[in-house]
Protein backbone atom coordinates (compact mmCIF):
# COMPACT_ATOMS: atom_id res chain seq x y z
CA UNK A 1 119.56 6.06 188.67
CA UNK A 2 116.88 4.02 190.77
CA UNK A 3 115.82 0.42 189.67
CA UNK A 4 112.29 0.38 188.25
CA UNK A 5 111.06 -1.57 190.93
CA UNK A 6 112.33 0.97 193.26
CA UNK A 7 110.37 3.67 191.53
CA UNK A 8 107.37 1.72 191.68
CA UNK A 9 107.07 0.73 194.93
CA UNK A 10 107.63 4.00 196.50
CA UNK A 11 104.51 5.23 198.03
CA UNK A 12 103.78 7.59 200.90
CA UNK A 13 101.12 9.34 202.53
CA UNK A 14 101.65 12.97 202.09
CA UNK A 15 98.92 14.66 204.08
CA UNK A 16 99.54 18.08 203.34
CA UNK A 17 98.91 16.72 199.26
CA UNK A 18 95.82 14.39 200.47
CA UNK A 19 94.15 17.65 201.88
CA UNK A 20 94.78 19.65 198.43
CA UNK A 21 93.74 16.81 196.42
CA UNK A 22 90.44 15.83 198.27
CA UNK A 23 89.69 19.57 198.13
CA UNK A 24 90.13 19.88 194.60
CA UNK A 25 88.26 16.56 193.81
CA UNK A 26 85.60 18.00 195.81
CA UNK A 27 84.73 21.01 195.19
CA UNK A 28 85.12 20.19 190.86
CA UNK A 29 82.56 17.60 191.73
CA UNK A 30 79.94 19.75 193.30
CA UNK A 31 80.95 22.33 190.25
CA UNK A 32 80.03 20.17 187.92
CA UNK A 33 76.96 18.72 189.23
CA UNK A 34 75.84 22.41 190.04
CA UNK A 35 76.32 22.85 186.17
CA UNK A 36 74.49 20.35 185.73
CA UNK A 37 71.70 20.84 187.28
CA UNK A 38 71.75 24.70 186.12
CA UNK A 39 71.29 23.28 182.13
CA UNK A 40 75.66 23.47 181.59
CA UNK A 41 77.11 20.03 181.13
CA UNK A 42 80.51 19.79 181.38
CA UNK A 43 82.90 17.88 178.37
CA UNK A 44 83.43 14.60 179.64
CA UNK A 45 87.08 14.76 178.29
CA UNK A 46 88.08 18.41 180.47
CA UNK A 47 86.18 16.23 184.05
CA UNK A 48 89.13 13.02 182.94
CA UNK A 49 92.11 15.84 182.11
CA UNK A 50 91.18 17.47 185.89
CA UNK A 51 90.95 14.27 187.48
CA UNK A 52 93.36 11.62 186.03
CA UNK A 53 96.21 14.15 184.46
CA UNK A 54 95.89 17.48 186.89
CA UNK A 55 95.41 15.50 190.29
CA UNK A 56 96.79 12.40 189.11
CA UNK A 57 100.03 13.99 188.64
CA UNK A 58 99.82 15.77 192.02
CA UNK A 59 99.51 12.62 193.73
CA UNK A 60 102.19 10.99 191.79
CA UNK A 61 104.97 13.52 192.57
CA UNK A 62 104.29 13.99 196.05
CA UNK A 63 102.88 10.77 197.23
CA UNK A 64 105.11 8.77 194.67
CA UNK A 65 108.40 8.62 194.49
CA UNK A 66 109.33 12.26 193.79
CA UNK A 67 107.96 12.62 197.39
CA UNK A 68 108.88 9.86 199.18
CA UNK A 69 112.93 10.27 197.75
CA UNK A 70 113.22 14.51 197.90
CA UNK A 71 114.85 14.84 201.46
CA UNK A 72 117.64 12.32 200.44
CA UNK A 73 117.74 13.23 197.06
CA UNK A 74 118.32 16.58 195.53
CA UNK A 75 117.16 15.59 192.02
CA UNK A 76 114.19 14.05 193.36
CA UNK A 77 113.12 17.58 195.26
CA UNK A 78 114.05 19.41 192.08
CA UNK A 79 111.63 17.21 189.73
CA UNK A 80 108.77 17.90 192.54
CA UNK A 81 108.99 21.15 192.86
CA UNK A 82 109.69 22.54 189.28
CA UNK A 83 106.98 19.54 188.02
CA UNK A 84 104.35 21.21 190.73
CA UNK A 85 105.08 24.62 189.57
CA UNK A 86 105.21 24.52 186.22
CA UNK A 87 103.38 21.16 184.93
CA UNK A 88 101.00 20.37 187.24
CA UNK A 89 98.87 23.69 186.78
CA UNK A 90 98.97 23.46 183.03
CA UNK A 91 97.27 19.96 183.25
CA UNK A 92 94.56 21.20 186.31
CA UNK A 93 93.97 23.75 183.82
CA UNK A 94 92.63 21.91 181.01
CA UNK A 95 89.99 20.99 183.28
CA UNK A 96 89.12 24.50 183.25
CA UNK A 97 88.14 25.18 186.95
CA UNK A 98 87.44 28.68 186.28
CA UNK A 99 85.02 28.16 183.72
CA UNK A 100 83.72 25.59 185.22
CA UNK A 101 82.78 27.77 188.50
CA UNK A 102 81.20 30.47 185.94
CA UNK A 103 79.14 27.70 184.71
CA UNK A 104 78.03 26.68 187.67
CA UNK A 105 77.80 29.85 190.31
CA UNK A 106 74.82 31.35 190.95
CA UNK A 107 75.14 35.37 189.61
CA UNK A 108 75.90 36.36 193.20
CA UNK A 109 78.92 33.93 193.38
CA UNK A 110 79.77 34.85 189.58
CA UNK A 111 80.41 38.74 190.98
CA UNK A 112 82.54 37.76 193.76
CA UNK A 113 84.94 35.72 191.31
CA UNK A 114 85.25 38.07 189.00
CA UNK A 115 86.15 40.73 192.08
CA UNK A 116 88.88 38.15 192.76
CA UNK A 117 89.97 37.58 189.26
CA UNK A 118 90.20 41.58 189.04
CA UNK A 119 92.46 41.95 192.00
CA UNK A 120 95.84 43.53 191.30
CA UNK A 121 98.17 40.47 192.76
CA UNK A 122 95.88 37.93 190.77
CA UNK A 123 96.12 40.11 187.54
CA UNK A 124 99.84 40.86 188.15
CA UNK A 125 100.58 36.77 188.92
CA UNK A 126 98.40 36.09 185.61
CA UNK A 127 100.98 37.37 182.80
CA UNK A 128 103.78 35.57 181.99
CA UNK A 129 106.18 38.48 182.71
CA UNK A 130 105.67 36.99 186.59
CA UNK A 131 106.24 33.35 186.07
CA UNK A 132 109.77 33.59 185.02
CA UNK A 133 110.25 36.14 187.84
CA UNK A 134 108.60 34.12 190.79
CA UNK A 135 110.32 30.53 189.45
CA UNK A 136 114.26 32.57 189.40
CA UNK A 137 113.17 33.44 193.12
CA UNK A 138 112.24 30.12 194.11
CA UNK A 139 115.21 28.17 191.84
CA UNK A 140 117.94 30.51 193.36
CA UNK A 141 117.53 29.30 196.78
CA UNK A 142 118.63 25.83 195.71
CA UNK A 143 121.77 27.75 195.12
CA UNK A 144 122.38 28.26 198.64
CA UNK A 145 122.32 26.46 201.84
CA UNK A 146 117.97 26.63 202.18
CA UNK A 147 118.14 23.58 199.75
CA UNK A 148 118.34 21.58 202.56
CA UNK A 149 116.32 22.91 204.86
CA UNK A 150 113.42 22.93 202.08
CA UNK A 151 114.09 19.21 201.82
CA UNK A 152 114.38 18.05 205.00
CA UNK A 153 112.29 20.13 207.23
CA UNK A 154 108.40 18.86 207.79
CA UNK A 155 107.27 22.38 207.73
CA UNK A 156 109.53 23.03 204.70
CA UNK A 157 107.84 20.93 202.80
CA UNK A 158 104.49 20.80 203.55
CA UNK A 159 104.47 24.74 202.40
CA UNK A 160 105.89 23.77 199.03
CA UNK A 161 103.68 20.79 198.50
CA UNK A 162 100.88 23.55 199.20
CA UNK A 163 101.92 26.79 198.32
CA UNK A 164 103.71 25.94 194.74
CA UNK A 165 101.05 24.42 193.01
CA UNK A 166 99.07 27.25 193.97
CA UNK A 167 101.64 29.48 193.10
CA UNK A 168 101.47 27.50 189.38
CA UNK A 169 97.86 27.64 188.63
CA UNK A 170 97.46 31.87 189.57
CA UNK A 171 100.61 31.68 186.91
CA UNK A 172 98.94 29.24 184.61
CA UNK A 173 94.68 29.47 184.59
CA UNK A 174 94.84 33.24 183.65
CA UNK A 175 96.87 32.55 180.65
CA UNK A 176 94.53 29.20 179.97
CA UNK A 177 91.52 30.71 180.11
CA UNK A 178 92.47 33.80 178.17
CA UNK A 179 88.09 34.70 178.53
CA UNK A 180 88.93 35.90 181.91
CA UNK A 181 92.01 37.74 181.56
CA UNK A 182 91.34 40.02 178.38
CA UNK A 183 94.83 41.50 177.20
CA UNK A 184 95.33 43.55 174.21
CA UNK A 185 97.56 42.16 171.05
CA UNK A 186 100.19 44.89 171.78
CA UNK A 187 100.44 43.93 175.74
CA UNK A 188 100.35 40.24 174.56
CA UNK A 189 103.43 41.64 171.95
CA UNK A 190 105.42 42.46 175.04
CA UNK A 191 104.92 39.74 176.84
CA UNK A 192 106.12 37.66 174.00
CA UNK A 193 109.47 39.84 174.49
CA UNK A 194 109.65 39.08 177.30
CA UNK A 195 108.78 35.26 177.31
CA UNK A 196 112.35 35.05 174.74
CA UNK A 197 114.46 36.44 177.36
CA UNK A 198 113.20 34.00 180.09
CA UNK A 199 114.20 31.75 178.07
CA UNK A 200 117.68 32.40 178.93
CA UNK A 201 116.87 33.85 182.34
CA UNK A 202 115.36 30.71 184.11
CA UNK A 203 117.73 28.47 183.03
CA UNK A 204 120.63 30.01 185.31
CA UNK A 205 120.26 28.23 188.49
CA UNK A 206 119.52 24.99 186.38
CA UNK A 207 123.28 25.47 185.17
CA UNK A 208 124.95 26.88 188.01
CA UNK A 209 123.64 23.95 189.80
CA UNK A 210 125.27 21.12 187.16
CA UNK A 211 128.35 23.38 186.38
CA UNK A 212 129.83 23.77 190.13
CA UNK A 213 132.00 21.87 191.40
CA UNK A 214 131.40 22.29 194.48
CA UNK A 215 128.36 21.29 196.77
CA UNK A 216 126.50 24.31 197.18
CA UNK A 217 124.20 23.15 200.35
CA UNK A 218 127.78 21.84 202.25
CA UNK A 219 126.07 18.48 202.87
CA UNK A 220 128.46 16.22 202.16
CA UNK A 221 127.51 13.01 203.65
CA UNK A 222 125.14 10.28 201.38
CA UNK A 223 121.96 10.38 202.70
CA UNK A 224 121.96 6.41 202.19
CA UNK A 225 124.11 3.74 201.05
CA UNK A 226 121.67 2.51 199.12
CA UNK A 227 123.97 1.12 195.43
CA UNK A 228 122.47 3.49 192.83
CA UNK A 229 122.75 6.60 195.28
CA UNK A 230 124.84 9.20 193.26
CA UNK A 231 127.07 11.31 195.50
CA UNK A 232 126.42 14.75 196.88
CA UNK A 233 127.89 16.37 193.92
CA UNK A 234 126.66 14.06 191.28
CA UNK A 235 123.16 14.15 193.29
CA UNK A 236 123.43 18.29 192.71
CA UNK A 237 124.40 17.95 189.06
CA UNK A 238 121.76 15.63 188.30
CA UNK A 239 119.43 18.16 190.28
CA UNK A 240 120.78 21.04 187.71
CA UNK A 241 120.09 19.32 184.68
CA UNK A 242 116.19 18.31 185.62
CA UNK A 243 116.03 22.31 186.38
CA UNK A 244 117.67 23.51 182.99
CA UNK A 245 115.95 20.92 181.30
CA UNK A 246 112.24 21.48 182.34
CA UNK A 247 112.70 25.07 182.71
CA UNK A 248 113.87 25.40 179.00
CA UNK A 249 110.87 22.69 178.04
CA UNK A 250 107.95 24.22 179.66
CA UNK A 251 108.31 27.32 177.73
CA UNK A 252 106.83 25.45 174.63
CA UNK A 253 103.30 25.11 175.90
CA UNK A 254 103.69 29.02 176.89
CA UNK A 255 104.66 30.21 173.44
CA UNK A 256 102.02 27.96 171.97
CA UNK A 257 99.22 29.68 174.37
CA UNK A 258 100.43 33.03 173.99
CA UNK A 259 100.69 32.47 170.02
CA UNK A 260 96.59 31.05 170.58
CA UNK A 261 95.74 34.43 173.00
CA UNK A 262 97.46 36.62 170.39
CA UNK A 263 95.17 35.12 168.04
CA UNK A 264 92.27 35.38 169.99
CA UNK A 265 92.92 39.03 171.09
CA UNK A 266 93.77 39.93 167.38
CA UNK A 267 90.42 38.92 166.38
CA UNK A 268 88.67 40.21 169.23
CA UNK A 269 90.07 43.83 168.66
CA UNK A 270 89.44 43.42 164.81
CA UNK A 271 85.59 42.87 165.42
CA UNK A 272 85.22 45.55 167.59
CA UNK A 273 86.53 48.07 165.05
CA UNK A 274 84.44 45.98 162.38
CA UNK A 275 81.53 47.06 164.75
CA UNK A 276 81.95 50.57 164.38
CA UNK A 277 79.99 53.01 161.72
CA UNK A 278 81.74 54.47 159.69
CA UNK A 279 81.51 57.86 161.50
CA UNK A 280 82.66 56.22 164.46
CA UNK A 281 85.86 55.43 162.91
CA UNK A 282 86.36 58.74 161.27
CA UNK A 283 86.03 60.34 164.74
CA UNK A 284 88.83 57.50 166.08
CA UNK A 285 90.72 58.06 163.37
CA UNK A 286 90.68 61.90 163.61
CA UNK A 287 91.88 61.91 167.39
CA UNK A 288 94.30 59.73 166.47
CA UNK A 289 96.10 61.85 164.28
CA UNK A 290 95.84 64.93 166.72
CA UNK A 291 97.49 63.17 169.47
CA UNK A 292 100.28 62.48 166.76
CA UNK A 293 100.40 65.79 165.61
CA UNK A 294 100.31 67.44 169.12
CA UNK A 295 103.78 68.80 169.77
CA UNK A 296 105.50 66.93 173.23
């Protein structure tokens, strides 16, 4: 493992992150000073979460040294990239960007968001039936020779310093800000199902990775001869058990917000059937018993 000083003075400019992060900074500034001025102030304590935990931890793993180690180091490009898929968007997302906009759009603006939020792909990448799907995908490749190329080439790496966290937060904000993304207790039910056998699911390339004995990118050459350099195969290992290990972790703060939406959608359905007169319910209940009793 890497000497504490090491780790602390590794710093780099990652441009590609820069961009993302001034945008971000930016545009939840003018959001909240648009609330502002509309009569919505924002809780001080969501502007600090945004700022300090959701962008501070962007810059940290890709200008930090996460960033500046992941083409030599394997385990360093798996903490990055399963930290700016799965982590990363959880903390953004108790800034509650979404919310925010709502707050501060004018109703013009508020239409066009919610014709975005309703969009198939965004409803689709906004259960948790997809993350576990879409992280397998990306997870596998380091199972194969692309783990190199994803850590060594520019390009490479300047799409997943871009296109993961943004992959993250379409996974992460719908579930967050369950106001948005209405689902009913029995859809929630399945996705809960589902959730329990991802927990097994996404932790396969995590072990394949630390249980191989062989070096699954065939690059077997140290990328340094720096001391605490582990070898290609101990490098890969170390990579598989940061996968299993976050992958398996991360699934905590999902249960807990699914357990909260369930909740939520529990009492949401329960008052709307408290809302009903009592003839209303009679009819419901009535067509609900012929469909049972129709013959199939």
């Amino acid at each position: 493992m890497p000497p504490l000083d090491v780790v602390i003075a590794a710093w780099q400019i990652d441009w590609a992150a820069l961009v993302m992060i001034s945008a971000g900074a930016l545009l939840y500034g003018l959001g909240l000073r648009a609330a502002a001025t509309k009569g919505n102030p924002w809780p001080l304590w969501r502007t600090l979460a945004f700022y300090l935990l959701g962008l501070g931890s962007l810059t940290l793993l890709t200008c930090g040294f996460p960033g500046v180690y992941s083409a030599q180091l394997r385990w360093a490009f798996t903490l990055k990239a399963s930290l700016l898929l799965f982590v990363v968007p959880l903390l953004i997302g108790l800034g509650k960007p979404i919310s925010l906009a709502r707050a501060a759009l004018p109703t013009r603006g508020i239409v066009r968001l919610n014709a975005v939020l309703s969009h198939r792909l965004v409803r689709f990448l906004g259960n948790s039936m997809a993350a576990p799907l879409l992280g397998l995908a990306l997870f596998s490749t380091f199972l194969t020779p692309l783990f190199y190329t994803l850590r060594t080439d520019p390009l490479a790496e300047a799409l997943i310093t871009i296109a993961v966290p943004l992959l993250g937060l379409l996974m992460a904000l719908p579930i967050i800000e369950e106001a948005d993304f209405q689902r009913s207790s029995a859809f929630i039910t399945l996705e809960f199902v589902f959730v329990f056998i991802e927990l097994l699911i996404d932790a396969v390339p995590g072990i394949l990775l630390r249980l191989n004995g062989q070096v699954l990118d065939h690059v077997l050459t140290a990328s340094s001869q720096s001391a605490w350099f582990p070898g290609p195969l101990r490098d890969q290992q170390l990579a598989g058990d940061l996968l299993w290990f976050i992958c398996e972790i991360v699934d905590l703060p999902l249960i807990i917000l699914m357990f909260m939406r369930f909740a939520r959608s529990d009492k949401r359905e329960a008052r709307g059937f408290d809302d009903l007169t009592d003839q209303e319910l009679d009819q419901l209940n009535a067509e609900h018993l012929k469909r049972g009793l129709t013959p199939r």
